[in-house]
C-alpha atoms as a PDB file:
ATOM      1  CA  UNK A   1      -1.898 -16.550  26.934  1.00  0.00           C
ATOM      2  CA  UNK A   2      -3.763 -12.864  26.815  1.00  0.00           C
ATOM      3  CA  UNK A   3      -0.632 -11.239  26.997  1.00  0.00           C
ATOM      4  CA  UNK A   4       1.388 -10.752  23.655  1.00  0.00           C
ATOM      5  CA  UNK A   5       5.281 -12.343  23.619  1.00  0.00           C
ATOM      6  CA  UNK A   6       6.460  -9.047  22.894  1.00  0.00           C
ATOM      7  CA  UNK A   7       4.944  -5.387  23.014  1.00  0.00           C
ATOM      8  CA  UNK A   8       2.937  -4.775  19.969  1.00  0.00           C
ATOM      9  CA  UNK A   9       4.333  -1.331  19.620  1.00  0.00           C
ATOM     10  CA  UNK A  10       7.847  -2.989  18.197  1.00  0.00           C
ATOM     11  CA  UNK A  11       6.642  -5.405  15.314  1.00  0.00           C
ATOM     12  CA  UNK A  12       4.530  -2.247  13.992  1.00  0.00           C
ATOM     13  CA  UNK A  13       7.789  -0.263  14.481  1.00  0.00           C
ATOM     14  CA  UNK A  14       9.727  -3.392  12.517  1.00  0.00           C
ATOM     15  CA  UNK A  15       6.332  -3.282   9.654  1.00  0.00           C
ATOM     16  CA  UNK A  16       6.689   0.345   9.322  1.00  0.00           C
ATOM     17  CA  UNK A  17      10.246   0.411   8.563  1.00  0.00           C
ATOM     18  CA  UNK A  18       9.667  -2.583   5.987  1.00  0.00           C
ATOM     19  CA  UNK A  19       7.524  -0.856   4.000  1.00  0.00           C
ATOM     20  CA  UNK A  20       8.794   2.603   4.255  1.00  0.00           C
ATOM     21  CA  UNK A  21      11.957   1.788   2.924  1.00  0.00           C
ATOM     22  CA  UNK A  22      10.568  -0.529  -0.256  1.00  0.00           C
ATOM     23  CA  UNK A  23      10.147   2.636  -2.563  1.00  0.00           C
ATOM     24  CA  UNK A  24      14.289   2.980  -2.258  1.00  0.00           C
ATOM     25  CA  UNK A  25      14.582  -0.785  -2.797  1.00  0.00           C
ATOM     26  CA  UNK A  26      12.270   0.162  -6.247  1.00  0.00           C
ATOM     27  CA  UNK A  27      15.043   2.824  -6.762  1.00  0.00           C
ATOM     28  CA  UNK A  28      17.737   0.745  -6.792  1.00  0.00           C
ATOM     29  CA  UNK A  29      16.723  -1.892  -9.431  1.00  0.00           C
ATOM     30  CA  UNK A  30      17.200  -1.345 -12.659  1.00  0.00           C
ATOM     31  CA  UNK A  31      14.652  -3.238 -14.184  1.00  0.00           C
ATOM     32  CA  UNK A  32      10.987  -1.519 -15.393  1.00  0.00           C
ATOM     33  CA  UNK A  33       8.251  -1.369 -13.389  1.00  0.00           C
ATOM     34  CA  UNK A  34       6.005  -4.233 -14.493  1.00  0.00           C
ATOM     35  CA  UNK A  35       8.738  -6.396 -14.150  1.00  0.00           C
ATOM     36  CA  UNK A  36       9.883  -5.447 -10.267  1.00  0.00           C
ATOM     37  CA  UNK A  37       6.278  -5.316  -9.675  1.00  0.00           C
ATOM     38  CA  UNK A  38       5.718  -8.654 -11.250  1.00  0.00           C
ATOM     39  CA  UNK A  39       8.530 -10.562  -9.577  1.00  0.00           C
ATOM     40  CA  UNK A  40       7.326  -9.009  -6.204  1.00  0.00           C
ATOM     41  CA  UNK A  41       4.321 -10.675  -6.522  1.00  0.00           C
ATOM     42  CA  UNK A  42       5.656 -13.746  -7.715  1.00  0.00           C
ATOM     43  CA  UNK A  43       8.296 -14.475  -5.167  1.00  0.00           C
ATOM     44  CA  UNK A  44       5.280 -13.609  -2.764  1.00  0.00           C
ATOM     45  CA  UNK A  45       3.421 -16.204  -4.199  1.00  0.00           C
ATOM     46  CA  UNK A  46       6.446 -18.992  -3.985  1.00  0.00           C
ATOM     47  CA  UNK A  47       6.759 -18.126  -0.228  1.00  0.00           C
ATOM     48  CA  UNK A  48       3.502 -18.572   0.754  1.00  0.00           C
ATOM     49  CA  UNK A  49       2.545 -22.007  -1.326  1.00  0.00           C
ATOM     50  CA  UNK A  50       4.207 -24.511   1.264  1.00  0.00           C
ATOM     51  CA  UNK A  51       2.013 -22.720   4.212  1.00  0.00           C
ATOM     52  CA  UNK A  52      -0.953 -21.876   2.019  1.00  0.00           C
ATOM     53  CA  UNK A  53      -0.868 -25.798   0.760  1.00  0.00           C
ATOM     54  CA  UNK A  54      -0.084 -27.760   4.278  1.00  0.00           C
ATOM     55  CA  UNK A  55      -2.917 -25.501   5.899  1.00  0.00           C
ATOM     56  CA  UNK A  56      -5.494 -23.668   3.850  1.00  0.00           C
ATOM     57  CA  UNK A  57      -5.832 -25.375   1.035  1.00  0.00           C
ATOM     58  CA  UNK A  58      -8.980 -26.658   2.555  1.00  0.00           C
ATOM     59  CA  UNK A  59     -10.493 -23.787   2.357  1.00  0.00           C
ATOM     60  CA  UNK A  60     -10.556 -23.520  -1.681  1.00  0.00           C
ATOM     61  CA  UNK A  61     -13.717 -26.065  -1.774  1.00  0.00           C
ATOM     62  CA  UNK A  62     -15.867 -23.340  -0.105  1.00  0.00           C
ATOM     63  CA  UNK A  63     -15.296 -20.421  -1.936  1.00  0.00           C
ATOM     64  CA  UNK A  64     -18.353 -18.843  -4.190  1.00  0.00           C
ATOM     65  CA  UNK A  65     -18.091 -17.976  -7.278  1.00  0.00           C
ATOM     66  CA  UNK A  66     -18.244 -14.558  -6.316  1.00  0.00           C
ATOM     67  CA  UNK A  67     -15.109 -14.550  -4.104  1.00  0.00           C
ATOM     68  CA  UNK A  68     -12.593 -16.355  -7.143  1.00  0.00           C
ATOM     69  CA  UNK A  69     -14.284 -13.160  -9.188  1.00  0.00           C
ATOM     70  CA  UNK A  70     -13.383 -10.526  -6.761  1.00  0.00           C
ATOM     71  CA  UNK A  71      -9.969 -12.031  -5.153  1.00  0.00           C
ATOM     72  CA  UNK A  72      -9.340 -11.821  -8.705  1.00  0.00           C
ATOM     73  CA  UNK A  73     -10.228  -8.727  -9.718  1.00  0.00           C
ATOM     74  CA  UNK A  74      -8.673  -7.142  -6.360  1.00  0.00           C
ATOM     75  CA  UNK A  75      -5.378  -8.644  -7.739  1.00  0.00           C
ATOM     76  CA  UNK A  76      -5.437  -7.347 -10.898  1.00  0.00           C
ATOM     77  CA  UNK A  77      -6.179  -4.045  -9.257  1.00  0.00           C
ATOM     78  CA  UNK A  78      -3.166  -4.780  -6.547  1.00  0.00           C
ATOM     79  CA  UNK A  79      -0.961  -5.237  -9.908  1.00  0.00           C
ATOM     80  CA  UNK A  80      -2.268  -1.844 -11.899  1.00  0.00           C
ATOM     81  CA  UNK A  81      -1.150  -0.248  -8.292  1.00  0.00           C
ATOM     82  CA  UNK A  82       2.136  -1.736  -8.197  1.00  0.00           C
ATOM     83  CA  UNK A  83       2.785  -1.012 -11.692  1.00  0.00           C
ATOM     84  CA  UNK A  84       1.726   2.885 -11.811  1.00  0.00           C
ATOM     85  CA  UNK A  85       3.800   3.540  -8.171  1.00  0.00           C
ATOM     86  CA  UNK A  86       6.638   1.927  -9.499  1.00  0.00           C
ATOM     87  CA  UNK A  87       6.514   3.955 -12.576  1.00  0.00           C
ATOM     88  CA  UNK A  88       6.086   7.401 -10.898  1.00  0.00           C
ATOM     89  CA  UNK A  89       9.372   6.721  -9.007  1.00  0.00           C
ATOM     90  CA  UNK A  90      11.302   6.857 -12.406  1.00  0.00           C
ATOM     91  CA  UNK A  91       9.942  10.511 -12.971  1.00  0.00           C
ATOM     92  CA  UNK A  92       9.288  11.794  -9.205  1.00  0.00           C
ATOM     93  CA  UNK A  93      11.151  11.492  -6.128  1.00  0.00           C
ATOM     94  CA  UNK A  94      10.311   9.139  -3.520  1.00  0.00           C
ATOM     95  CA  UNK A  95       9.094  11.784  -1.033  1.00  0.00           C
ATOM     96  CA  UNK A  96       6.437  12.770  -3.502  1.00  0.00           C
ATOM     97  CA  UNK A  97       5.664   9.550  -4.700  1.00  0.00           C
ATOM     98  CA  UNK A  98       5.114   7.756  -1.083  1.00  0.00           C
ATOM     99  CA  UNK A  99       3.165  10.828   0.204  1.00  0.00           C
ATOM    100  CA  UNK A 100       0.255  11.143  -2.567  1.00  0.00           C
ATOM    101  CA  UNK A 101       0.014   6.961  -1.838  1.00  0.00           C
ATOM    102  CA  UNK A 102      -0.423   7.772   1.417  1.00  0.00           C
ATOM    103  CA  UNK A 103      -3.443   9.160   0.482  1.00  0.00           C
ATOM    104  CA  UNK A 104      -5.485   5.953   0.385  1.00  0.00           C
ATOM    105  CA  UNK A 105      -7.767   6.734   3.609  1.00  0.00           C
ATOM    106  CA  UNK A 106      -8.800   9.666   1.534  1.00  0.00           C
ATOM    107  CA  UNK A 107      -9.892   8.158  -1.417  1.00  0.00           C
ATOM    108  CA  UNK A 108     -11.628   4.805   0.506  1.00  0.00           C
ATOM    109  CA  UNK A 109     -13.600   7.533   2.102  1.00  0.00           C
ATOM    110  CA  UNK A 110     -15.000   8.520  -1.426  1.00  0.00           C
ATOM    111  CA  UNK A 111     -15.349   4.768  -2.311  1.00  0.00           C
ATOM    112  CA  UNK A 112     -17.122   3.624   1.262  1.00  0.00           C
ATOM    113  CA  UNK A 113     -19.526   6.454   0.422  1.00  0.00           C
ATOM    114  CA  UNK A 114     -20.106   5.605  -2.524  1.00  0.00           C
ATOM    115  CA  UNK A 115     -20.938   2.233  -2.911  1.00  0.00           C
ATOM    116  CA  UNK A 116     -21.290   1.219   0.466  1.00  0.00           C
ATOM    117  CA  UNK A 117     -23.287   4.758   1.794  1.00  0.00           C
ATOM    118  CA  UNK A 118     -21.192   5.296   4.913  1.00  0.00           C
ATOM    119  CA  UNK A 119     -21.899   8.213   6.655  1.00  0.00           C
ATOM    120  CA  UNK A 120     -19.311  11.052   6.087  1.00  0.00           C
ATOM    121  CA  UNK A 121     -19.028  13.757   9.438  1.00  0.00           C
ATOM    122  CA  UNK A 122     -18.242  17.375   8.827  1.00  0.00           C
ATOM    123  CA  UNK A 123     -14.948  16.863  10.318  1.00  0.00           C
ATOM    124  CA  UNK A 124     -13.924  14.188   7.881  1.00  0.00           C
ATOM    125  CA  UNK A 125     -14.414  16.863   5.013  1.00  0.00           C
ATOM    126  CA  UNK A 126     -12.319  19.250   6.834  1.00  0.00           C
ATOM    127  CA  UNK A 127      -9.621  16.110   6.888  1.00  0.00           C
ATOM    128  CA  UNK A 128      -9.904  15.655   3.803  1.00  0.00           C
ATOM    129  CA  UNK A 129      -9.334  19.041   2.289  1.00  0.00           C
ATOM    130  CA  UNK A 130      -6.626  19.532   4.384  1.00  0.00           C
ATOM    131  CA  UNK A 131      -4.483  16.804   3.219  1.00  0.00           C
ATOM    132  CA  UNK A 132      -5.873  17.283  -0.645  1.00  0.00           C
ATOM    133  CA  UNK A 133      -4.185  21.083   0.010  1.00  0.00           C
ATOM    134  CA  UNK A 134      -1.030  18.952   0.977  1.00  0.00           C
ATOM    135  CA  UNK A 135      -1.106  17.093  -1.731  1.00  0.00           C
ATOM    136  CA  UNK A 136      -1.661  20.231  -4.378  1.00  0.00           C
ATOM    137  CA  UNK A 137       1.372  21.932  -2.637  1.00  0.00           C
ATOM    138  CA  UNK A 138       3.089  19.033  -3.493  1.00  0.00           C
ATOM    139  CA  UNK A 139       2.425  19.000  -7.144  1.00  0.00           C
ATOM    140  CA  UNK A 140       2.735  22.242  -7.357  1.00  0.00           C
ATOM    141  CA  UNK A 141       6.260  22.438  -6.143  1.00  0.00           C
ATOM    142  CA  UNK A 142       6.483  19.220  -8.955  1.00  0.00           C
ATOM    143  CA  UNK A 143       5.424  21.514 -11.507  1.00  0.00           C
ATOM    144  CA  UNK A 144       7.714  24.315 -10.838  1.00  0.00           C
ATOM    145  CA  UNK A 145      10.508  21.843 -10.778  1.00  0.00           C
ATOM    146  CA  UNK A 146       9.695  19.536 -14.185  1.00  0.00           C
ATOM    147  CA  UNK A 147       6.703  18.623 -16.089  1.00  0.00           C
ATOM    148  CA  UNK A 148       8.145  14.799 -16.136  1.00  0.00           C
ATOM    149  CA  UNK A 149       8.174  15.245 -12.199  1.00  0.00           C
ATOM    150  CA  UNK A 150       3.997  16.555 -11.851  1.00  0.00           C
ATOM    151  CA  UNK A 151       3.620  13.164 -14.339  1.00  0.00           C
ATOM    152  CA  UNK A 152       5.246  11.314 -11.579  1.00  0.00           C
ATOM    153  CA  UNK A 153       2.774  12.608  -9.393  1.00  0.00           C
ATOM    154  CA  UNK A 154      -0.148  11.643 -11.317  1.00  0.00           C
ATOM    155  CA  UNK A 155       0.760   8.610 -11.707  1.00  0.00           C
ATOM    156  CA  UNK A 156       1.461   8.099  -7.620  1.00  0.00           C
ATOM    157  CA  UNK A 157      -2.116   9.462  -7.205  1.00  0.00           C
ATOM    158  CA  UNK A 158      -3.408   6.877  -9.882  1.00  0.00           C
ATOM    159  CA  UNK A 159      -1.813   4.248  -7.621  1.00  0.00           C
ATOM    160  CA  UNK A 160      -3.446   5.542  -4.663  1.00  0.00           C
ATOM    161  CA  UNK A 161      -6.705   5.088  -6.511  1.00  0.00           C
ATOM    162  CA  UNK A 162      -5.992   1.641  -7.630  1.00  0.00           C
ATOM    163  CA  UNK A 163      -4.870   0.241  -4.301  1.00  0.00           C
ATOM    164  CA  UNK A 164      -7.905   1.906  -2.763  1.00  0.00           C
ATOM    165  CA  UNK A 165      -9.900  -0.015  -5.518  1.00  0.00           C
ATOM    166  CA  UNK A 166      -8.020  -2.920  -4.506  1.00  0.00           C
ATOM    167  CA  UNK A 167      -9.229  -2.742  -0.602  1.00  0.00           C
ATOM    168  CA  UNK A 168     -12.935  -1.886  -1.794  1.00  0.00           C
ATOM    169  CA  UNK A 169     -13.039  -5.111  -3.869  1.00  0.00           C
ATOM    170  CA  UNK A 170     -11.610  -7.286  -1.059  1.00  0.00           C
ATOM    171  CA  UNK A 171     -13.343  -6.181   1.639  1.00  0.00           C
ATOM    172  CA  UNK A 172     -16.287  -8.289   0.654  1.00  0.00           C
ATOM    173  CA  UNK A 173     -14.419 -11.247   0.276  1.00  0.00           C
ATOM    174  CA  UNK A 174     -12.440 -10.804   3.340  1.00  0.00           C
ATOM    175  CA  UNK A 175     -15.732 -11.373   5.319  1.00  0.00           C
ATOM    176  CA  UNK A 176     -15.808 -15.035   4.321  1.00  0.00           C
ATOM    177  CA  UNK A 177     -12.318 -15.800   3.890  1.00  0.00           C
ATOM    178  CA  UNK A 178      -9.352 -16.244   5.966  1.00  0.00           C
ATOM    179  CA  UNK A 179      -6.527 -13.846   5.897  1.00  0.00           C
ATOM    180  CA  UNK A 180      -3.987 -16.331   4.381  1.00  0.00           C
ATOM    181  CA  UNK A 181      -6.036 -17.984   1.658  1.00  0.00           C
ATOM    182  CA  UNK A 182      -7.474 -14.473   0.612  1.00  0.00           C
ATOM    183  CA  UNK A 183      -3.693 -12.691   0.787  1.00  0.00           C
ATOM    184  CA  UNK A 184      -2.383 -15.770  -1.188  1.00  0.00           C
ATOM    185  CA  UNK A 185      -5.106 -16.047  -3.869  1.00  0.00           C
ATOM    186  CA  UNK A 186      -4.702 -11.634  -4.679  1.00  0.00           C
ATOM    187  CA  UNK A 187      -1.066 -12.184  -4.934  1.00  0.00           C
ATOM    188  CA  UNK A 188      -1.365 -15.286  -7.265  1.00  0.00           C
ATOM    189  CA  UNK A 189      -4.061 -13.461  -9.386  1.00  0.00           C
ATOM    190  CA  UNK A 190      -1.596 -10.169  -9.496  1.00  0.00           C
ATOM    191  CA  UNK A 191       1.347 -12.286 -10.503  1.00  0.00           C
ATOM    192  CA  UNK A 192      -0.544 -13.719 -13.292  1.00  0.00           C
ATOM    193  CA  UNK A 193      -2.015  -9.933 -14.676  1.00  0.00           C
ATOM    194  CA  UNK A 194       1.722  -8.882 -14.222  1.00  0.00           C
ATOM    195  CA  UNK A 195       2.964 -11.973 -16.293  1.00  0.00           C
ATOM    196  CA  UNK A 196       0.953 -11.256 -19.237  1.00  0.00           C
ATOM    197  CA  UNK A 197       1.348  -7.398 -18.967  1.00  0.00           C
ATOM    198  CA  UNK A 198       5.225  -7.481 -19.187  1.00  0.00           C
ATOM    199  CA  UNK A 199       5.347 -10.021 -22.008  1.00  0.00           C
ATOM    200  CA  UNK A 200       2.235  -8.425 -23.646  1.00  0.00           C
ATOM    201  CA  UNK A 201       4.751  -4.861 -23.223  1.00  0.00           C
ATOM    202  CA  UNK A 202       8.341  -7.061 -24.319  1.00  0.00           C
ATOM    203  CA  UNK A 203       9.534  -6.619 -21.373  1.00  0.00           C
ATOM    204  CA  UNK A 204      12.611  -9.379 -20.495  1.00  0.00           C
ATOM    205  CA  UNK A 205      11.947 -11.555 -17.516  1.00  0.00           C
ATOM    206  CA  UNK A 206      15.764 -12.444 -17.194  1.00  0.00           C
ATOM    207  CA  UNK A 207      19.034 -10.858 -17.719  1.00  0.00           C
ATOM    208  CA  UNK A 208      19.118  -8.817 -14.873  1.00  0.00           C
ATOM    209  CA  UNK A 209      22.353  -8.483 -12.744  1.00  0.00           C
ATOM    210  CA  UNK A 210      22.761 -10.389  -9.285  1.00  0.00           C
ATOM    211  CA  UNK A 211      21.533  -7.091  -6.902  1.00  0.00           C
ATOM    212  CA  UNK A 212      18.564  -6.962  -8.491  1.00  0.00           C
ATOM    213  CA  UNK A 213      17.511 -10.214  -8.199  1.00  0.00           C
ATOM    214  CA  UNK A 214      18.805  -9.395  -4.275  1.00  0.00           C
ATOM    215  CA  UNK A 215      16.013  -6.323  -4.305  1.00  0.00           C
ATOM    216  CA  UNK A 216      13.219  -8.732  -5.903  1.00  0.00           C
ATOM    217  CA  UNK A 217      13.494 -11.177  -2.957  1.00  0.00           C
ATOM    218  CA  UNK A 218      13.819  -8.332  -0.506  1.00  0.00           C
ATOM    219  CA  UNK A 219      10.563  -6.442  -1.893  1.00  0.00           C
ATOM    220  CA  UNK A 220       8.840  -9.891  -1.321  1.00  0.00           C
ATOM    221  CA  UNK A 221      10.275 -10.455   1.835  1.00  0.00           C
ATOM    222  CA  UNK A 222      10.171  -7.703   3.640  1.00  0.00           C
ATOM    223  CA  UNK A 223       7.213  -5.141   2.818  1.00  0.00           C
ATOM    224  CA  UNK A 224       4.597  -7.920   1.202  1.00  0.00           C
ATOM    225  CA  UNK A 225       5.157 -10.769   3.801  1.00  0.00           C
ATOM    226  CA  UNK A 226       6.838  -9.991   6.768  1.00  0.00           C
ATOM    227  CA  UNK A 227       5.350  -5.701   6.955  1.00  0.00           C
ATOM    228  CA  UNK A 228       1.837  -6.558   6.577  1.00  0.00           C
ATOM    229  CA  UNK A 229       1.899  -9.458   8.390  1.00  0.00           C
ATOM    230  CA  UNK A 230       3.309  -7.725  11.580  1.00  0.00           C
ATOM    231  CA  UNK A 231       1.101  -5.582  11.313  1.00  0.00           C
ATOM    232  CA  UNK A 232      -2.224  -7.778  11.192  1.00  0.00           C
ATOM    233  CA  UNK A 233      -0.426  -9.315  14.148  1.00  0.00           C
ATOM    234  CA  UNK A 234      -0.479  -6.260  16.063  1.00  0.00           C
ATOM    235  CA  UNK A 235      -4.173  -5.407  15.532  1.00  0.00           C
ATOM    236  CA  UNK A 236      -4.209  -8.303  17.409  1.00  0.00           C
ATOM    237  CA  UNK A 237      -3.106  -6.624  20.855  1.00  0.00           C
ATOM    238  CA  UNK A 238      -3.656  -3.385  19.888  1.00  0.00           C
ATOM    239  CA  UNK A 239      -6.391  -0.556  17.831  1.00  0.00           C
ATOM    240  CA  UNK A 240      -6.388  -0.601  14.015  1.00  0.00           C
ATOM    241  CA  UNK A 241      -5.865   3.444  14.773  1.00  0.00           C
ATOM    242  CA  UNK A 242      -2.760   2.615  16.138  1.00  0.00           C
ATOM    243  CA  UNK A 243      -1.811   0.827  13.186  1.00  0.00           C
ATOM    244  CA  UNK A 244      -3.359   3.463  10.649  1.00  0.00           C
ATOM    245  CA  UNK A 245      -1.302   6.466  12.724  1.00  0.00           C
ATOM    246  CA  UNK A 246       1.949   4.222  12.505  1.00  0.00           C
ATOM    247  CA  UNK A 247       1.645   3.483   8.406  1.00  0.00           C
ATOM    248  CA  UNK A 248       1.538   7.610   8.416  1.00  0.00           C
ATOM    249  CA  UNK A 249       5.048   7.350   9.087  1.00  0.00           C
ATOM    250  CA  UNK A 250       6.308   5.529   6.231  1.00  0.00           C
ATOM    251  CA  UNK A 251       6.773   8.881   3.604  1.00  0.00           C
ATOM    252  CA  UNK A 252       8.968  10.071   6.513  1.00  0.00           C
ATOM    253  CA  UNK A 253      11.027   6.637   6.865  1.00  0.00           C
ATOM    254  CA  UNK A 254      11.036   6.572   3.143  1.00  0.00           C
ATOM    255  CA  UNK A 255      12.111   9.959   2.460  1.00  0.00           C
ATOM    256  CA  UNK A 256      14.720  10.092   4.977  1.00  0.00           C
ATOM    257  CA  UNK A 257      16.093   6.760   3.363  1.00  0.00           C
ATOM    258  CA  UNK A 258      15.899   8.502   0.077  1.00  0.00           C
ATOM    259  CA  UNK A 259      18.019  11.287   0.977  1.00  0.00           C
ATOM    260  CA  UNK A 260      20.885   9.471   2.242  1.00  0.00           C
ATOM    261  CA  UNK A 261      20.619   6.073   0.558  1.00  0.00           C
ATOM    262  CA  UNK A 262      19.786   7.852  -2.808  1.00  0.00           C
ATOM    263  CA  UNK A 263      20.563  11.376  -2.087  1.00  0.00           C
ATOM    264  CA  UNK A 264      17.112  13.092  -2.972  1.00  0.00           C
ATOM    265  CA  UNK A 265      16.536  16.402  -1.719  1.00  0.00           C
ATOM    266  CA  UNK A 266      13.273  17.444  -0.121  1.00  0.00           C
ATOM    267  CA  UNK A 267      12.323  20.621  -1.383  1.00  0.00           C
ATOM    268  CA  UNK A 268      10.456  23.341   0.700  1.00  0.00           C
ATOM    269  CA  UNK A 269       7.233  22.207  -1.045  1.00  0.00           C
ATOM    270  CA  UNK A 270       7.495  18.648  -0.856  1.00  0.00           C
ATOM    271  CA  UNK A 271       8.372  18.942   2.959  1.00  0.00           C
ATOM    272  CA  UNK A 272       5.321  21.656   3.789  1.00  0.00           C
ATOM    273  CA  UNK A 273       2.758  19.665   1.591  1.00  0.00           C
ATOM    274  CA  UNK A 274       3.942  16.474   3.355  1.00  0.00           C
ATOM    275  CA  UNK A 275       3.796  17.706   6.501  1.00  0.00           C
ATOM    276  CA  UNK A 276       0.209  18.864   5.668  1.00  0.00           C
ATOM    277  CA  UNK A 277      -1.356  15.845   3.873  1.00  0.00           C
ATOM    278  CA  UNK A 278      -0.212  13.829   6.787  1.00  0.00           C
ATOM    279  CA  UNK A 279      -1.771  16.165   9.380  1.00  0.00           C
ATOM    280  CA  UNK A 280      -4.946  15.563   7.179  1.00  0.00           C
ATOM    281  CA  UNK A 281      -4.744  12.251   7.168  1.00  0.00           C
ATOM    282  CA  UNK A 282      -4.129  12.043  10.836  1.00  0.00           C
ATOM    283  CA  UNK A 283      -7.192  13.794  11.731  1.00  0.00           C
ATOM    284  CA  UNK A 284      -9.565  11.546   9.338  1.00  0.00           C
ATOM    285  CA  UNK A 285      -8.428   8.640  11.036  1.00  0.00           C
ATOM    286  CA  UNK A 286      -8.969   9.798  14.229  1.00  0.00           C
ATOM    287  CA  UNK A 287     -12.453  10.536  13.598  1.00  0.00           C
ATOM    288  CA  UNK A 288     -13.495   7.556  11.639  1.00  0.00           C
ATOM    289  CA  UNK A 289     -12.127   5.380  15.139  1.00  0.00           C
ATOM    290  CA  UNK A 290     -13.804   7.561  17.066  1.00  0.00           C
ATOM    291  CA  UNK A 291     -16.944   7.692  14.845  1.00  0.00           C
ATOM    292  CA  UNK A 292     -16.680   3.585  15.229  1.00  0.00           C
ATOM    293  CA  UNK A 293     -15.860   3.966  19.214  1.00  0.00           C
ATOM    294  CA  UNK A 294     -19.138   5.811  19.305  1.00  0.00           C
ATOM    295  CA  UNK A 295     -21.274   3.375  17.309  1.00  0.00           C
ATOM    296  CA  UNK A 296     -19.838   0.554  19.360  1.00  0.00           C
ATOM    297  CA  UNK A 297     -21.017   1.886  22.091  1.00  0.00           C
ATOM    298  CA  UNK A 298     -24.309   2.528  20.985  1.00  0.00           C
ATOM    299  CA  UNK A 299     -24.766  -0.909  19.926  1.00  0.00           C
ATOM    300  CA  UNK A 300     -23.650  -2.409  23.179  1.00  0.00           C
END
């Protein structure tokens, strides 16, 4: 019963490919962005009521005020993300776009000391600068190629803000509620703010040709339910630094995909910037677990 039914190492491996190959799946569909973001959410939503309903739906008589506010606000944050990544991937190739989203770590660090006055280390910094370098390599190389392709990038860097917004929001209510009733009532409030934002923009709901209707219910599927549910399986059995070294990996997966699914090239730039944001982010999450490994141990 303490041993998992299989090694954790290969449903990370499965979550990891999930969600590194979802900005390809974005790609592929021809619809705009509020709309694959919206139906994403949506078909999310319509997967999880049966579960959410026979088990959790308890759990809706004890939440506060304070958590409908901020599950719903962390939704509506979730669906801003969704929307500007989507977008960037119409004027930016995937290898840029999933790269400068990878970011996230970098800007929670700014958020956690801001508002919740976590300590930052020296090393951290250096981290940090290191993959921001990456990232300006990145745009840079962006720049030199179009202007339409450095708006791409701004935009993917606005979605790493927003999702890093998102986490910040939850992680208060995620103290008091369970995983399933929290995921469930983000996704619900996301689908709603997408609803009203792609019939506030005109944007048709229907009409859409049978593949991508195939790509909504494989976004849903595969990187919302069955991704990041593997991996909050696996932390489980194993460290969240495993997990947060494994997610690293998804701008490779993704651009690899890209280049023979979609045939994107990876130009010098993208590949040394990406190579160097991920280094950066690598070593800031090594020291943050082994900044918590050492306060662990003090406290025990």
């Amino acid at each position: 019963m303490n041993k998992p039914i299989i090694h954790p190492y290969i449903p990370i491996a499965i979550g990891v490919l999930t969600v590194g190959f979802s900005a390809v799946v974005v790609k592929l569909i021809t619809a705009d962005a509020g709309v694959i973001a919206f139906y994403r959410m949506f078909f999310s939503v319509v997967f999880m009521l049966p579960f959410f309903l026979h088990s959790y739906r308890h759990e809706l008589k004890e939440l506060t005020r304070r958590d409908w506010l901020f599950s719903s606000v962390a939704g509506i944050f979730l669906a801003i993300h969704f929307i500007l990544w989507f977008e960037s991937l119409t004027y930016t190739s995937v290898a840029s776009s999933t790269v400068l989203v990878t970011l996230q770590p970098i800007f929670a660090l700014a958020g956690t000391a801001l508002f919740f006055k976590e300590v930052i280390s020296g090393k951290m910094l250096i981290a940090v600068l290191v993959a921001l370098s990456g990232s300006v390599v990145i745009s840079w190389g962006d720049f030199q190629l179009s202007g339409a392709a450095l708006f791409g990038d701004v935009l993917a860097l606005l979605a790493c803000l927003f999702i890093t917004a998102y986490l910040l929001v939850g992680q208060d209510v995620r103290k008091r509620v369970s995983l399933v009733t929290y995921t469930f009532l983000v996704y619900l409030a996301s689908s709603i703010a997408l609803f009203i934002y792609v019939v506030g923009t005109r944007q048709s709901l229907l009409h859409y040709p049978a593949s991508d209707w195939a790509w909504f219910l494989v976004l849903a599927l595969l990187p919302n339910l069955l991704g990041h549910t593997l991996f909050n399986w696996a932390i489980k059995w194993v460290s969240t630094n495993v997990v947060s070294i494994a997610v690293l990996f998804e701008p490779v997966i993704a651009s690899i995909a890209a280049y023979y699914i979609l045939r994107e090239s990876i130009s010098i730039p993208q590949l040394i910037g990406g190579i160097i944001v991920l280094i950066g982010i690598l070593l800031f999450v090594i020291d943050v677990q082994a900044i918590k490994k050492k306060l662990f141990l003090k406290n025990t």
